[in-house]
Protein backbone atom coordinates (compact mmCIF):
# COMPACT_ATOMS: atom_id res chain seq x y z
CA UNK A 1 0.00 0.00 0.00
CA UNK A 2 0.74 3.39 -0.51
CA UNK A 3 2.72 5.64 2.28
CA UNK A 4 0.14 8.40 1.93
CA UNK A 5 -3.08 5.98 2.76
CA UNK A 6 -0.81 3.72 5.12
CA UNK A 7 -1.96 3.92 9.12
CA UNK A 8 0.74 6.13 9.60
CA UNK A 9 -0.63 8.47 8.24
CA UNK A 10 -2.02 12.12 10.09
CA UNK A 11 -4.42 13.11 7.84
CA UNK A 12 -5.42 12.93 4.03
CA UNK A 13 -4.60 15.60 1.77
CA UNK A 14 -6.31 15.57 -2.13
CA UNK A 15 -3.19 15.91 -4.06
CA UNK A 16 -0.58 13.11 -5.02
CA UNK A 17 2.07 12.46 -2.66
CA UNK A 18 4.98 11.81 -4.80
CA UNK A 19 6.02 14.10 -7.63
CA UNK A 20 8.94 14.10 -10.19
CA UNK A 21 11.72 16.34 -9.42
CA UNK A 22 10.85 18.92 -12.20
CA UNK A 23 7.56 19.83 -10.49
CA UNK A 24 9.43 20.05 -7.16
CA UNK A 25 11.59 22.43 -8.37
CA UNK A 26 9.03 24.26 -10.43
CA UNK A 27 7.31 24.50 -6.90
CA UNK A 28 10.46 25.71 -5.15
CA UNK A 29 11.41 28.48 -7.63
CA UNK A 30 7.24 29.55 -7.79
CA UNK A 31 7.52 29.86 -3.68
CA UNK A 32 10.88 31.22 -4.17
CA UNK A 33 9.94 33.92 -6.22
CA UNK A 34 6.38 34.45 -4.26
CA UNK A 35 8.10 34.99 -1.10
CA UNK A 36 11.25 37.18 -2.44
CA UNK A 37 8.72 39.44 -3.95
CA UNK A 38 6.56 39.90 -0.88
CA UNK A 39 9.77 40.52 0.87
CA UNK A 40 10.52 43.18 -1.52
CA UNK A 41 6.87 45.15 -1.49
CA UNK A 42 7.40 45.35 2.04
CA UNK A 43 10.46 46.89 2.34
CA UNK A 44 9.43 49.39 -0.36
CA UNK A 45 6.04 50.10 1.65
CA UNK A 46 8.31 50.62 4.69
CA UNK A 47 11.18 52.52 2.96
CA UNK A 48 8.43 54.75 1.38
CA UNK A 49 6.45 55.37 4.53
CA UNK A 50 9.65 56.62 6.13
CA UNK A 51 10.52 58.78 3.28
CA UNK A 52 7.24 60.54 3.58
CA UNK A 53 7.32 60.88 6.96
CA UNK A 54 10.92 62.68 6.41
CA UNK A 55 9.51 64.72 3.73
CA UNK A 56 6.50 65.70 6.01
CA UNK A 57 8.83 66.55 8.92
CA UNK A 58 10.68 69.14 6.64
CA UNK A 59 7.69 70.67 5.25
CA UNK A 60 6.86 71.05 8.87
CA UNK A 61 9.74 73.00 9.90
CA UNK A 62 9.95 74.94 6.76
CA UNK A 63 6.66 76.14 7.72
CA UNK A 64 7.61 77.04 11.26
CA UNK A 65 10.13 79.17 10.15
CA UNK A 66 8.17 80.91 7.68
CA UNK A 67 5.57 81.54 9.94
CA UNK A 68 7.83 83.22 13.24
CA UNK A 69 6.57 86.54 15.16
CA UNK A 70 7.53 88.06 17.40
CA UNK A 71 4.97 86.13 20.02
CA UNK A 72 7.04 83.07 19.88
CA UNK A 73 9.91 84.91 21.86
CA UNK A 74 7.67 87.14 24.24
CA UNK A 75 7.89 86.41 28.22
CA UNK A 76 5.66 87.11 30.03
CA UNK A 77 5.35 87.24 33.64
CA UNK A 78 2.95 89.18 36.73
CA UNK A 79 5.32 92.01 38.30
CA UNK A 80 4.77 92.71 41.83
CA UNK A 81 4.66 96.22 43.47
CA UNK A 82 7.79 95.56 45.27
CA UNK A 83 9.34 94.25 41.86
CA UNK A 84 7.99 97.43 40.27
């Protein structure tokens, strides 16, 4: 009998248990690839979520500086009569 209906076996799974080696390594490469590119659209996401947030940190401080009075220097504080 068969290893994949044998009593050993966990649990039975609709596809045939032994392949030839050219569909294994079709399989590899197809997992290969599947994997290496969801590696790579996730560093990109991440690399260009940073970069935003960098870009939007700038624009930030650009705008601070174009936007300075005089109020963003002023102290102010109560003065007592005996200060006075």
């Amino acid at each position: 009998m068969d290893e994949c209906f044998g009593g050993g076996s966990q649990m039975f799974i609709q596809i045939a248990c032994s392949m030839d080696e050219a569909e294994i390594y079709e399989r590899k490469v197809n997992g290969l690839m599947g994997g290496a590119g969801a590696v790579f659209v996730a560093l990109f996401i991440v690399l260009y979520l940073d970069y935003i947030n960098k870009v939007q940190a700038n624009n930030y401080v650009e705008w601070d500086v174009k936007t300075v009075t005089a109020g963003d220097y002023t102290v102010e504080f109560d003065i007592s009569k005996r200060f006075y």
